[in-house]
Protein backbone atom coordinates (compact mmCIF):
# COMPACT_ATOMS: atom_id res chain seq x y z
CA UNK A 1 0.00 0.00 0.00
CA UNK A 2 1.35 3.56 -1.04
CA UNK A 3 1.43 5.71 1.91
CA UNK A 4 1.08 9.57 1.77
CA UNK A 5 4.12 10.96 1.47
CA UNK A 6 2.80 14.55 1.97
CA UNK A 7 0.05 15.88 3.90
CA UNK A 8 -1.37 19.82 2.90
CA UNK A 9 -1.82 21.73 6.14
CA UNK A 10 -2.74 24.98 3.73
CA UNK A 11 -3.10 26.60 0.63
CA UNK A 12 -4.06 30.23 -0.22
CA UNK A 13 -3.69 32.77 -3.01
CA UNK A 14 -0.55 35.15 -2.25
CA UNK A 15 -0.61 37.13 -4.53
CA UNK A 16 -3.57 38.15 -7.89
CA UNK A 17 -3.02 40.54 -10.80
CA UNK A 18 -5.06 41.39 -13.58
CA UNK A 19 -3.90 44.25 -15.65
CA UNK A 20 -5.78 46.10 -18.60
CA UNK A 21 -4.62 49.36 -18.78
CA UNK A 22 -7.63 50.60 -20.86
CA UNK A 23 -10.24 50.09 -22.98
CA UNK A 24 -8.33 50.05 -26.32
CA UNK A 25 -5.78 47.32 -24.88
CA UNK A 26 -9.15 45.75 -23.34
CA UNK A 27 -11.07 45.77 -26.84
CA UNK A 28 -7.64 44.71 -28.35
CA UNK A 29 -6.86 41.67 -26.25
CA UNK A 30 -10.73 40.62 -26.45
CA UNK A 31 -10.15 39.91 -30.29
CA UNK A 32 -6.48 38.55 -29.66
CA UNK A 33 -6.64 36.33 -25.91
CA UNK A 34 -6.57 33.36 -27.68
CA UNK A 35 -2.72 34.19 -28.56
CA UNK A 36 -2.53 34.38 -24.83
CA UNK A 37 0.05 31.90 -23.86
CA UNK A 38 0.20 29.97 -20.05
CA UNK A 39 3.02 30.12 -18.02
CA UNK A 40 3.89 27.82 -15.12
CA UNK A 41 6.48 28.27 -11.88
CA UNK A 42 7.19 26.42 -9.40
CA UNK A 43 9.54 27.14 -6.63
CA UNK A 44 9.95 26.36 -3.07
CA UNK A 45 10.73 27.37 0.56
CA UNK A 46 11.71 25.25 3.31
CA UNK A 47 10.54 25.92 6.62
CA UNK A 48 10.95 24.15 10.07
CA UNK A 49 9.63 20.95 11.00
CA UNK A 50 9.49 19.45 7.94
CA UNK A 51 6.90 21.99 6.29
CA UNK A 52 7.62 23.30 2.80
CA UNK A 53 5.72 26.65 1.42
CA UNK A 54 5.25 25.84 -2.17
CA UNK A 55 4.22 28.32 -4.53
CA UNK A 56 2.93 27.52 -7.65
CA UNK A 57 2.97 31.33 -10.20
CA UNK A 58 0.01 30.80 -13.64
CA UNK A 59 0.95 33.82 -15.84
CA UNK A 60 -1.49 34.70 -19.16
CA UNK A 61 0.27 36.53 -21.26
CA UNK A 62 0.64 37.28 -25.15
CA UNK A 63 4.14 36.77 -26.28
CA UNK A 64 4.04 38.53 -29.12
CA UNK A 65 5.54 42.37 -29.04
CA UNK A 66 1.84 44.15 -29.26
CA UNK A 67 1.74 47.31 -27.86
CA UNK A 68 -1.46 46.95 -26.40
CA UNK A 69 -1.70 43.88 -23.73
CA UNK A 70 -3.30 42.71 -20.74
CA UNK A 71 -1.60 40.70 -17.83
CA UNK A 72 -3.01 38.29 -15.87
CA UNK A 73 -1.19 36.32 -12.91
CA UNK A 74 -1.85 34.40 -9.61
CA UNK A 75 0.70 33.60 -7.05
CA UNK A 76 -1.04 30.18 -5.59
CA UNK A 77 0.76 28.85 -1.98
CA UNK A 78 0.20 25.60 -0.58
CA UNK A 79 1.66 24.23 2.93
CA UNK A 80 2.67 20.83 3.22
CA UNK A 81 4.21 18.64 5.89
CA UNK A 82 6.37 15.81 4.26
CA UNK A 83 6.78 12.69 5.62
CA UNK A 84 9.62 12.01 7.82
CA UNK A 85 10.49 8.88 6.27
CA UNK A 86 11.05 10.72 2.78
CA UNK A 87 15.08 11.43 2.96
CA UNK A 88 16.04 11.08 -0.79
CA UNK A 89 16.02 14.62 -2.61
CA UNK A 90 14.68 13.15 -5.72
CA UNK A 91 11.44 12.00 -3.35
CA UNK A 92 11.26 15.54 -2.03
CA UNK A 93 11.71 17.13 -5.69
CA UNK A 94 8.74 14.83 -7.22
CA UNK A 95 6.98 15.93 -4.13
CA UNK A 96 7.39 19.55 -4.88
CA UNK A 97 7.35 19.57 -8.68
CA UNK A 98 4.22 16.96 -9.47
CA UNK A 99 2.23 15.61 -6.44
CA UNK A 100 1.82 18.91 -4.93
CA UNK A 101 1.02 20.97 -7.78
CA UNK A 102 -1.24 17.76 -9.00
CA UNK A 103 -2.92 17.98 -5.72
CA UNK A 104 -3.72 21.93 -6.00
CA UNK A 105 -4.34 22.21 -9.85
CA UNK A 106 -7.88 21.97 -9.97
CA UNK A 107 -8.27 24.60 -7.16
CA UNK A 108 -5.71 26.92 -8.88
CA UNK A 109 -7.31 26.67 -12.13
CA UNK A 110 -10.57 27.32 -11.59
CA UNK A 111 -9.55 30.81 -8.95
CA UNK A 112 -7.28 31.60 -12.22
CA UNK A 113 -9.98 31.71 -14.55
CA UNK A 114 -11.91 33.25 -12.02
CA UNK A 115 -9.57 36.07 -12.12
CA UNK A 116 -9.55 36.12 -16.26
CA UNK A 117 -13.07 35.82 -16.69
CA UNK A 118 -14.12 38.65 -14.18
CA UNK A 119 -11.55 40.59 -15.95
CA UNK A 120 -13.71 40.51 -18.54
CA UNK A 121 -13.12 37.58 -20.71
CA UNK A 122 -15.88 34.68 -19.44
CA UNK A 123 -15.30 32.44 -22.69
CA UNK A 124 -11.49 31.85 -21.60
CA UNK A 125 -10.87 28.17 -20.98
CA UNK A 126 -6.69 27.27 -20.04
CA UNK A 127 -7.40 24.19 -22.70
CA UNK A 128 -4.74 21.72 -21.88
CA UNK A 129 -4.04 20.14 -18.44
CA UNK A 130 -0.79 20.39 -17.45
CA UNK A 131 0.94 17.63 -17.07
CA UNK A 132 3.22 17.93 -14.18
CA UNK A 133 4.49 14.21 -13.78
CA UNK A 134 5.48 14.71 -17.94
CA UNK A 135 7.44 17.79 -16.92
CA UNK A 136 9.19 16.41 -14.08
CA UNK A 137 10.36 13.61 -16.59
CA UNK A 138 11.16 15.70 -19.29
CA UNK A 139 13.30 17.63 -16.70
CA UNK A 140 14.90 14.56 -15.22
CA UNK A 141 15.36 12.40 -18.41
């Protein structure tokens, strides 16, 4: 039997931003958000006893050198207590880089479009999943 390796104590938003400067970038990115590319960041704090503050950064932003652009990103933190029978660094890094962010995705995702759609965009969907556990391999392989 697989034991939990991890246990979340928390998870908040840290940090939200939604930028539109004004109504010509608005009407602009309205016709062009579908250019809008999704950017993912991970990174990670230890803290005592075995806790680890993991935030997890979505940016929405259009790549391409327009003038007129809006900005959209969410800082997303998440608290977890590891195991103290996980020792090996590549445990801890799967931990942090695809269980965790597995674990919170749904919740991000859906306070992330949240965010885009109140920002007026409501047909916005982020259409792939991301596959964390492909990253980590891709990283790692």
């Amino acid at each position: 039997m697989m034991t939990k390796k991890f246990k979340i104590l928390a998870k908040y938003v840290k940090d939200m931003s939604s930028e539109t400067p004004n109504v010509e970038t608005f009407l602009f990115v309205k016709e062009n958000i579908s250019k809008y590319q999704l950017n993912i960041e991970i990174s990670s704090k230890a803290l005592k006893n075995k806790l680890i503050e993991i935030n997890t950064t979505l940016k929405f932003e259009d790549k391409e050198p327009n003038e007129k652009k809006s900005y959209y990103e969410i800082v997303y933190s998440t608290i977890v207590k590891i195991n103290d029978d996980i020792k090996e660094k590549k445990d801890l890094e799967k931990i942090i880089l695809c269980d965790v962010p597995n674990a919170i995705y749904p919740d991000l995702e859906n306070t992330f479009l949240n965010l885009i759609h109140n920002s007026g965009h409501p047909g916005i969907k982020l259409d792939k999943k991301i596959d964390f556990d492909k990253l980590y391999n891709e990283r790692y392989n």
